[in-house]
N, C-alpha and C. Protein backbone atom coordinates (compact mmCIF):
# COMPACT_ATOMS: atom_id res chain seq x y z
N UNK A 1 173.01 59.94 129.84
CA UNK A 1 173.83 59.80 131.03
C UNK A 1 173.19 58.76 131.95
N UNK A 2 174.13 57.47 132.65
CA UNK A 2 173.46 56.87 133.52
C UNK A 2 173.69 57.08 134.60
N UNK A 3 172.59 56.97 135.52
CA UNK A 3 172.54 57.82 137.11
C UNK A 3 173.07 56.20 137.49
N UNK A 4 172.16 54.88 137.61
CA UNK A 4 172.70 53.81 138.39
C UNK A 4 172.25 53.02 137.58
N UNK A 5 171.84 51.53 138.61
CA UNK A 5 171.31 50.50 137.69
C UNK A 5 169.99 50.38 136.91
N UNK A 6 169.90 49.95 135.75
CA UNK A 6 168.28 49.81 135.13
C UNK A 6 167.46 49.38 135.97
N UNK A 7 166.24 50.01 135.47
CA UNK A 7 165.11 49.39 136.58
C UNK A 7 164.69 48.10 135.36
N UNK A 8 164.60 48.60 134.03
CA UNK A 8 163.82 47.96 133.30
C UNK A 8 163.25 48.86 132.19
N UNK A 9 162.60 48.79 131.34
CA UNK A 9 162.40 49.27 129.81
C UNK A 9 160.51 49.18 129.99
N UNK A 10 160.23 50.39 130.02
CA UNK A 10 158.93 51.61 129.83
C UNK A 10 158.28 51.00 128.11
N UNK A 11 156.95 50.66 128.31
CA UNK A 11 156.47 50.07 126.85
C UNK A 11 155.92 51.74 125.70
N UNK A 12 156.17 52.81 126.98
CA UNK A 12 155.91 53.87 126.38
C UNK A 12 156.40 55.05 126.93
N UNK A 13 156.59 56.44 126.97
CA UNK A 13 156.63 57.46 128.16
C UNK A 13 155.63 57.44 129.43
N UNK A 14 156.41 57.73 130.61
CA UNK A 14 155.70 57.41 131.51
C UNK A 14 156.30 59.01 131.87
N UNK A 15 155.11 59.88 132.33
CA UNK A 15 154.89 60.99 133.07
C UNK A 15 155.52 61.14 134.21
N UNK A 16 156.24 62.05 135.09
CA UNK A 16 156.51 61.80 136.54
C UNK A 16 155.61 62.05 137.14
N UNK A 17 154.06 62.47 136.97
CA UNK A 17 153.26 62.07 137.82
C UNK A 17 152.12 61.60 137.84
N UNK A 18 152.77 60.29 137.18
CA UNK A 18 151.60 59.18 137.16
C UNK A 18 152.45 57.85 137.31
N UNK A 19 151.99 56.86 137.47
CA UNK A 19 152.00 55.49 137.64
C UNK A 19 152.19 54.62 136.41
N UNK A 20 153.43 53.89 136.40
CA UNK A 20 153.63 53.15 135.04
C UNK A 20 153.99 51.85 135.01
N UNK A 21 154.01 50.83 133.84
CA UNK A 21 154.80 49.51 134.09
C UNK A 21 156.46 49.24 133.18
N UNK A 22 157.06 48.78 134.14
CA UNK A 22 158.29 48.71 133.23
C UNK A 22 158.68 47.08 133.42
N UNK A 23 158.85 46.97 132.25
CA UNK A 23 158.97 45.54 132.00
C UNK A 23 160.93 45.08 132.24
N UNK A 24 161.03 44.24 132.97
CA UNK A 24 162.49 43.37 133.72
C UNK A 24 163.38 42.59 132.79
N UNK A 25 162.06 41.76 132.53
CA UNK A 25 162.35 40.05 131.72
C UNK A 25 161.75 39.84 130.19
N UNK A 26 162.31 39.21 129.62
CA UNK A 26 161.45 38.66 128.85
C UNK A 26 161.09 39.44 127.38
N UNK A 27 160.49 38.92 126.37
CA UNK A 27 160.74 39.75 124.81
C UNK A 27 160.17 41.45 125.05
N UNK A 28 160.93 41.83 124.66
CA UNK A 28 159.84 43.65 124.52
C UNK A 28 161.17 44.33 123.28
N UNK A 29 160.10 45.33 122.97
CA UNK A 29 160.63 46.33 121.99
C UNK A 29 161.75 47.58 122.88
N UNK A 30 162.64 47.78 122.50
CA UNK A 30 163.74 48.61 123.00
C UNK A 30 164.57 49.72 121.99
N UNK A 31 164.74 50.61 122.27
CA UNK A 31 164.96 51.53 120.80
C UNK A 31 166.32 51.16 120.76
N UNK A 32 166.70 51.15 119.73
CA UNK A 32 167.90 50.97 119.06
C UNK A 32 169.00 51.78 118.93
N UNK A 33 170.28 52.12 119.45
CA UNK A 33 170.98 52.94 119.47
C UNK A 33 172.37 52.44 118.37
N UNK A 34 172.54 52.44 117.51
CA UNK A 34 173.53 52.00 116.42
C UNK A 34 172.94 50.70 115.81
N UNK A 35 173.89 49.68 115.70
CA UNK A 35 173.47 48.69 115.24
C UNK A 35 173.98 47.14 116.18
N UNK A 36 172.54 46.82 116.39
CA UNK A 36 172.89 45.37 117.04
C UNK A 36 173.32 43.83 116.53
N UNK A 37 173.51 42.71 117.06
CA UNK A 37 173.67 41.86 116.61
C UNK A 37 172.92 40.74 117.27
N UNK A 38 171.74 39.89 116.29
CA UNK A 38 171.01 38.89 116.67
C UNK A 38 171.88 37.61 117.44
N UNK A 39 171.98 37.94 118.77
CA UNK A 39 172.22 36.50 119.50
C UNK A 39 173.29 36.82 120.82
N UNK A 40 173.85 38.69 120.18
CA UNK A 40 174.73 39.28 120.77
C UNK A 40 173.80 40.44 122.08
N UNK A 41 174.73 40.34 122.97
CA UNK A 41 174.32 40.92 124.53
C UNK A 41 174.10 42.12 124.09
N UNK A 42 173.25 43.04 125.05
CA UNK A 42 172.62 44.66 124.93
C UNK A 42 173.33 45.39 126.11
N UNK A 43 173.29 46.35 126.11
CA UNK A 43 173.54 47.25 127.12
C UNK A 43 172.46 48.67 127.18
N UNK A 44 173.17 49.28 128.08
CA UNK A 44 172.40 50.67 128.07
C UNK A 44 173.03 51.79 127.33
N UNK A 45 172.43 52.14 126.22
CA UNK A 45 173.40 53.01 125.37
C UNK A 45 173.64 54.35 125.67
N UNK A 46 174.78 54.43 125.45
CA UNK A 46 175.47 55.48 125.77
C UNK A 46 175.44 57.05 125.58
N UNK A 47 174.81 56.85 124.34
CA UNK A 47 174.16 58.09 123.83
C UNK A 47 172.54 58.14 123.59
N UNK A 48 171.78 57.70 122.97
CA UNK A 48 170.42 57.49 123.21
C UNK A 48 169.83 57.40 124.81
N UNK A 49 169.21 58.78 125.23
CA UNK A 49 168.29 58.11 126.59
C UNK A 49 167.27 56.99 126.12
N UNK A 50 167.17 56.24 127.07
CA UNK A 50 166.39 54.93 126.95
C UNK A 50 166.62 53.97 125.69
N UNK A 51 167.52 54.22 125.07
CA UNK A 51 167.76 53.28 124.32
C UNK A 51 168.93 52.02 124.95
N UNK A 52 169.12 50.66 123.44
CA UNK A 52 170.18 49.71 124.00
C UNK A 52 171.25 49.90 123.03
N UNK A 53 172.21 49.54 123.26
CA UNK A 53 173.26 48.91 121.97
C UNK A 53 174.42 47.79 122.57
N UNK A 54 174.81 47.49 121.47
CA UNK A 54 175.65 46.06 121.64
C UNK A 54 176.53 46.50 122.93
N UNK A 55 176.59 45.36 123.76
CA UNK A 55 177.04 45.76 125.13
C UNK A 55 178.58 45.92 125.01
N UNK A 56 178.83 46.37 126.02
CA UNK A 56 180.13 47.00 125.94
C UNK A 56 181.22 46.22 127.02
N UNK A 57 182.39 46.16 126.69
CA UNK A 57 183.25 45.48 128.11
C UNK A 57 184.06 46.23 128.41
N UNK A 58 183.67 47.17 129.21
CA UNK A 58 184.33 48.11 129.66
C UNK A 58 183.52 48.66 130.89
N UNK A 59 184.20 48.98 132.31
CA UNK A 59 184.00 49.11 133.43
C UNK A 59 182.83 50.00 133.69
N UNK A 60 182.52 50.69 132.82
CA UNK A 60 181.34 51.90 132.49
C UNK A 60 180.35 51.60 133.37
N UNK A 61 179.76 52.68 133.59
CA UNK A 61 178.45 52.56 134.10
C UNK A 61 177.08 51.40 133.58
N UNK A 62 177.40 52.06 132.18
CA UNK A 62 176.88 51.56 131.14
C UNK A 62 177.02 50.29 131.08
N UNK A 63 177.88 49.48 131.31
CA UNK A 63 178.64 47.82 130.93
C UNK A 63 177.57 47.12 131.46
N UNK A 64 176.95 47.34 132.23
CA UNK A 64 175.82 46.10 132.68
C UNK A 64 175.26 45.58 131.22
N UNK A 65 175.07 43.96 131.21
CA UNK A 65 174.79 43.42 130.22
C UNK A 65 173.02 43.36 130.50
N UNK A 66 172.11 43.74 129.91
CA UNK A 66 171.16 43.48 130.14
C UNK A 66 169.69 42.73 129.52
N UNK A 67 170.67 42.02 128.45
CA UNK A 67 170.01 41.07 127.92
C UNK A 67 170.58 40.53 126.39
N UNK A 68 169.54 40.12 125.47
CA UNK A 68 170.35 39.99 124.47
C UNK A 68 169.39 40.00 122.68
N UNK A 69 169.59 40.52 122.12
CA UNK A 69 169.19 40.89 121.09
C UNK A 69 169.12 39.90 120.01
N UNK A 70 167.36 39.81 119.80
CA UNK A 70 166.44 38.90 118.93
C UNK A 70 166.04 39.23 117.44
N UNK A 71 165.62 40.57 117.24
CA UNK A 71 165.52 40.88 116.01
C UNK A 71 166.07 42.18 115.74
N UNK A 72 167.14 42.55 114.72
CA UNK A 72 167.30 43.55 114.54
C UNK A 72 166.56 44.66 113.74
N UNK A 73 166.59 46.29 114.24
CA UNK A 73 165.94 46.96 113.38
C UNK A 73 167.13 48.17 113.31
N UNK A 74 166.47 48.99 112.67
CA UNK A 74 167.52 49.85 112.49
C UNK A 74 167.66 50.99 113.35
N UNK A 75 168.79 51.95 113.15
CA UNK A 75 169.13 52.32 114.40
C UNK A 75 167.98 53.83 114.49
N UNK A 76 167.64 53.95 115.61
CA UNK A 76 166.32 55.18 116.38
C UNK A 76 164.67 54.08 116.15
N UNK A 77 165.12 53.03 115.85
CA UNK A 77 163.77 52.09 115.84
C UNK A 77 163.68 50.97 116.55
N UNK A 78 162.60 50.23 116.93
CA UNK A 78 162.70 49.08 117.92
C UNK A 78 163.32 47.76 117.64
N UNK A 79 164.09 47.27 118.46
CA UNK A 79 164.32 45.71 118.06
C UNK A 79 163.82 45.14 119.03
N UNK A 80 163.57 43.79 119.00
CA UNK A 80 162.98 42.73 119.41
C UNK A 80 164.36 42.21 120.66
N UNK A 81 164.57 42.70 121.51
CA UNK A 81 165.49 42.23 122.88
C UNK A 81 164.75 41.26 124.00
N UNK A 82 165.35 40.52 124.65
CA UNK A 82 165.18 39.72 125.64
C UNK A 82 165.65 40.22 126.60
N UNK A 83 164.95 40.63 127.89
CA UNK A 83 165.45 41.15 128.70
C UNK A 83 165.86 40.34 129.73
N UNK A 84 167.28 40.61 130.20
CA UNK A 84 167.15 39.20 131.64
C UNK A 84 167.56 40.00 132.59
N UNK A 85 166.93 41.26 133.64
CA UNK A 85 167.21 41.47 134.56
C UNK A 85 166.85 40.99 135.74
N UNK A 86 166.43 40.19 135.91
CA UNK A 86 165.64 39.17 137.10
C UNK A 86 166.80 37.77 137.35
């Protein structure tokens, strides 16, 4: 379920009470929620917490485009995304 906008993508679990980095911009690993397409936009997936999948065009919460997908892996595993929230 999405509450609002992404902050950004966690390189691991982050505790609620401790201090963490979440990465905005730029290459990082993102779990995979179905199947993506190399060159095609990400979103926040819909069913997977913290995961991405191929973005969606539809008014959703979810619809924010938030980058775009570099290497594919398969789906509950990491792909290689570009993040451009900055």
């Amino acid at each position: 379920v999405t509450i609002g906008a992404i902050a950004g993508i966690a390189p691991c679990v982050i505790p609620a009470s401790t201090w963490g980095w979440i990465q905005r911009s730029g290459p990082c690993a993102a779990l995979t929620d179905g199947t993506l397409i190399v060159g095609r936009g990400i979103s926040v997936a819909s069913t997977a917490a913290g995961g991405v999948q191929v973005a969606i065009t539809t008014t959703a919460k979810n619809a924010q485009e938030i980058g775009v997908c570099l290497n594919v892996a398969g789906s509950t595993s990491c792909s290689l995304v570009d993040l451009m929230l900055e």
